[in-house]
Protein backbone atom coordinates (compact mmCIF):
# COMPACT_ATOMS: atom_id res chain seq x y z
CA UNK A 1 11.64 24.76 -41.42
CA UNK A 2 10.50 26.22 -37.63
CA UNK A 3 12.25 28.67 -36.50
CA UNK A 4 13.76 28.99 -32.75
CA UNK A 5 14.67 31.53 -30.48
CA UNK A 6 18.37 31.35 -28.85
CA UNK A 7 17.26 29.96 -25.45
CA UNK A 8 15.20 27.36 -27.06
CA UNK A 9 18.02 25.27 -28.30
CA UNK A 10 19.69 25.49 -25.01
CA UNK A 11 19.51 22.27 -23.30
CA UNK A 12 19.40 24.28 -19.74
CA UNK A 13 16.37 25.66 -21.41
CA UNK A 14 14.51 22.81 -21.98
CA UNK A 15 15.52 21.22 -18.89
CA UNK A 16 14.18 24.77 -16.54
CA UNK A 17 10.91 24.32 -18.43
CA UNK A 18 10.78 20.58 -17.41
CA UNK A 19 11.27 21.62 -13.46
CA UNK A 20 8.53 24.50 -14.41
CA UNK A 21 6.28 21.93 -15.53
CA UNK A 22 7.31 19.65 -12.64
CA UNK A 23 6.47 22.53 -10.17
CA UNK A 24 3.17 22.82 -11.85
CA UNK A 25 2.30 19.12 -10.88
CA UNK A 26 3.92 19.31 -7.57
CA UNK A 27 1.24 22.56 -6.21
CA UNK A 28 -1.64 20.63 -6.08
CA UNK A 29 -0.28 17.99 -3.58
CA UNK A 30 0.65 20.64 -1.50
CA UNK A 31 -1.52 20.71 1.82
CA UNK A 32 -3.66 24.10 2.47
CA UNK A 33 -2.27 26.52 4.18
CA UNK A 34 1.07 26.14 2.70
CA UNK A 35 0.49 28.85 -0.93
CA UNK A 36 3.29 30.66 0.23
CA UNK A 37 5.43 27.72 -0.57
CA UNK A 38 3.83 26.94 -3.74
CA UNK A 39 3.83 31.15 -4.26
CA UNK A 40 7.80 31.03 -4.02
CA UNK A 41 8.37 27.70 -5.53
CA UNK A 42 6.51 29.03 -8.93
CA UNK A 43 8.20 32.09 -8.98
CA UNK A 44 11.67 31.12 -8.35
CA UNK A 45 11.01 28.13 -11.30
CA UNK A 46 10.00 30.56 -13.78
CA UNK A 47 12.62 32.37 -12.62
CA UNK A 48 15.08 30.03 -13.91
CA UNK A 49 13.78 30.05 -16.68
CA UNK A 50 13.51 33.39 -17.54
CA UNK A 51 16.61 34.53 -16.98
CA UNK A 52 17.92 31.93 -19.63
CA UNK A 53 15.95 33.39 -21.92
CA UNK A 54 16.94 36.91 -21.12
CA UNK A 55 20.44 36.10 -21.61
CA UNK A 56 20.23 35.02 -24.67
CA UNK A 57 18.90 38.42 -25.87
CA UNK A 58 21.92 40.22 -24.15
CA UNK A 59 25.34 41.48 -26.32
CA UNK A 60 27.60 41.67 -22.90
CA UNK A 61 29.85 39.01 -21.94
CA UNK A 62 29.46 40.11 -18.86
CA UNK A 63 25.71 40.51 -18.78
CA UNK A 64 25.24 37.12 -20.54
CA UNK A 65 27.09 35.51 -17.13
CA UNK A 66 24.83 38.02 -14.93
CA UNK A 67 22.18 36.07 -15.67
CA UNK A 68 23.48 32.63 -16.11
CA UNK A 69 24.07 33.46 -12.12
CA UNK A 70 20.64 34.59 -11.43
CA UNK A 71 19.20 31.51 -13.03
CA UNK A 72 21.60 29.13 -10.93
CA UNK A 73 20.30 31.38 -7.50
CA UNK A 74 17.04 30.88 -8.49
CA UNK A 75 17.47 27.14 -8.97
CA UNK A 76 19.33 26.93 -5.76
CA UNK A 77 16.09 28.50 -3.86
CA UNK A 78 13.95 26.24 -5.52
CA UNK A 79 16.37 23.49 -4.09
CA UNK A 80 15.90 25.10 -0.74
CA UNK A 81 12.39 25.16 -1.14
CA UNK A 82 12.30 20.97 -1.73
CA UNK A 83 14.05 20.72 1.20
CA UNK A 84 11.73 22.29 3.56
CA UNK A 85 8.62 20.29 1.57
CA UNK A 86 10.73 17.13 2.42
CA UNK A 87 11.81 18.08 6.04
CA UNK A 88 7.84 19.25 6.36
CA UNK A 89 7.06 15.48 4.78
CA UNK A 90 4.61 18.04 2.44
CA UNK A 91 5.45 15.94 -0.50
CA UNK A 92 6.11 12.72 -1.70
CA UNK A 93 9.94 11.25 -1.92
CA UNK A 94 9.37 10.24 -5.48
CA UNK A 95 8.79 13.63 -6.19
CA UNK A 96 11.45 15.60 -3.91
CA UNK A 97 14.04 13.38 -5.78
CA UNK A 98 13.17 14.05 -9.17
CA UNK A 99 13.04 17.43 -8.42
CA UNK A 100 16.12 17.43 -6.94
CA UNK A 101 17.95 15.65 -9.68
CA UNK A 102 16.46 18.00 -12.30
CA UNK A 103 17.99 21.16 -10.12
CA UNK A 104 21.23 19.26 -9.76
CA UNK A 105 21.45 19.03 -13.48
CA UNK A 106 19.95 22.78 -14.04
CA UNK A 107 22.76 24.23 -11.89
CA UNK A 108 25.86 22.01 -13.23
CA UNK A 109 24.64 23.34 -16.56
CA UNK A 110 24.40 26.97 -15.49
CA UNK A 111 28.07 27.19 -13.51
CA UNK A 112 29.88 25.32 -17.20
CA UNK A 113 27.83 28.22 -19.19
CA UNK A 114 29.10 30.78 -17.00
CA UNK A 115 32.60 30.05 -17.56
């Protein structure tokens, strides 16, 4: 039988490492001159990410919520960031609405974990 961490049965989980992925395919179809986008969009992904994960290793009630609330700030900057690749027409509309709808989904997740 495999053997998971906490985070990894977290559907929140899965569903950060999906917009990760997504994030990964997006970078390529970005135009040059625009890797600070792609810079903050990558790091504010794994970001989400990351701080599931964390939580899941912390004992505080309080703690556990601290991050919860970093994830969802990180999600809502990577929101941001779709926005101004949209408004910049930088990406595709196929793509700026999945993302979207994945962050949408990532952040209703994160405020009903933090309660």
């Amino acid at each position: 039988m495999e053997k998971y961490f906490d985070h990894e049965k977290l559907d929140v989980y899965r569903a950060a490492i999906g917009f990760v992925v997504l994030v990964n395919d997006m970078i390529p179809t970005l135009p040059r001159g625009r890797a600070y986008l792609a810079d903050q969009i990558q790091r504010a992904a794994s970001s989400i990410a990351l701080n599931i994960a964390e939580r899941a290793g912390e004992y505080s009630g309080n703690e556990k919520i601290r991050f919860y609330r970093m994830a969802k700030r990180s999600a809502t900057e990577c929101a941001s960031i779709l926005d101004i690749c949209k408004q910049l027409q930088l990406i595709e509309i196929q793509l700026f609405t999945k993302g979207r709808n994945l962050l949408l989904r990532i952040v209703a997740m994160l405020i009903k974990l933090s309660k």
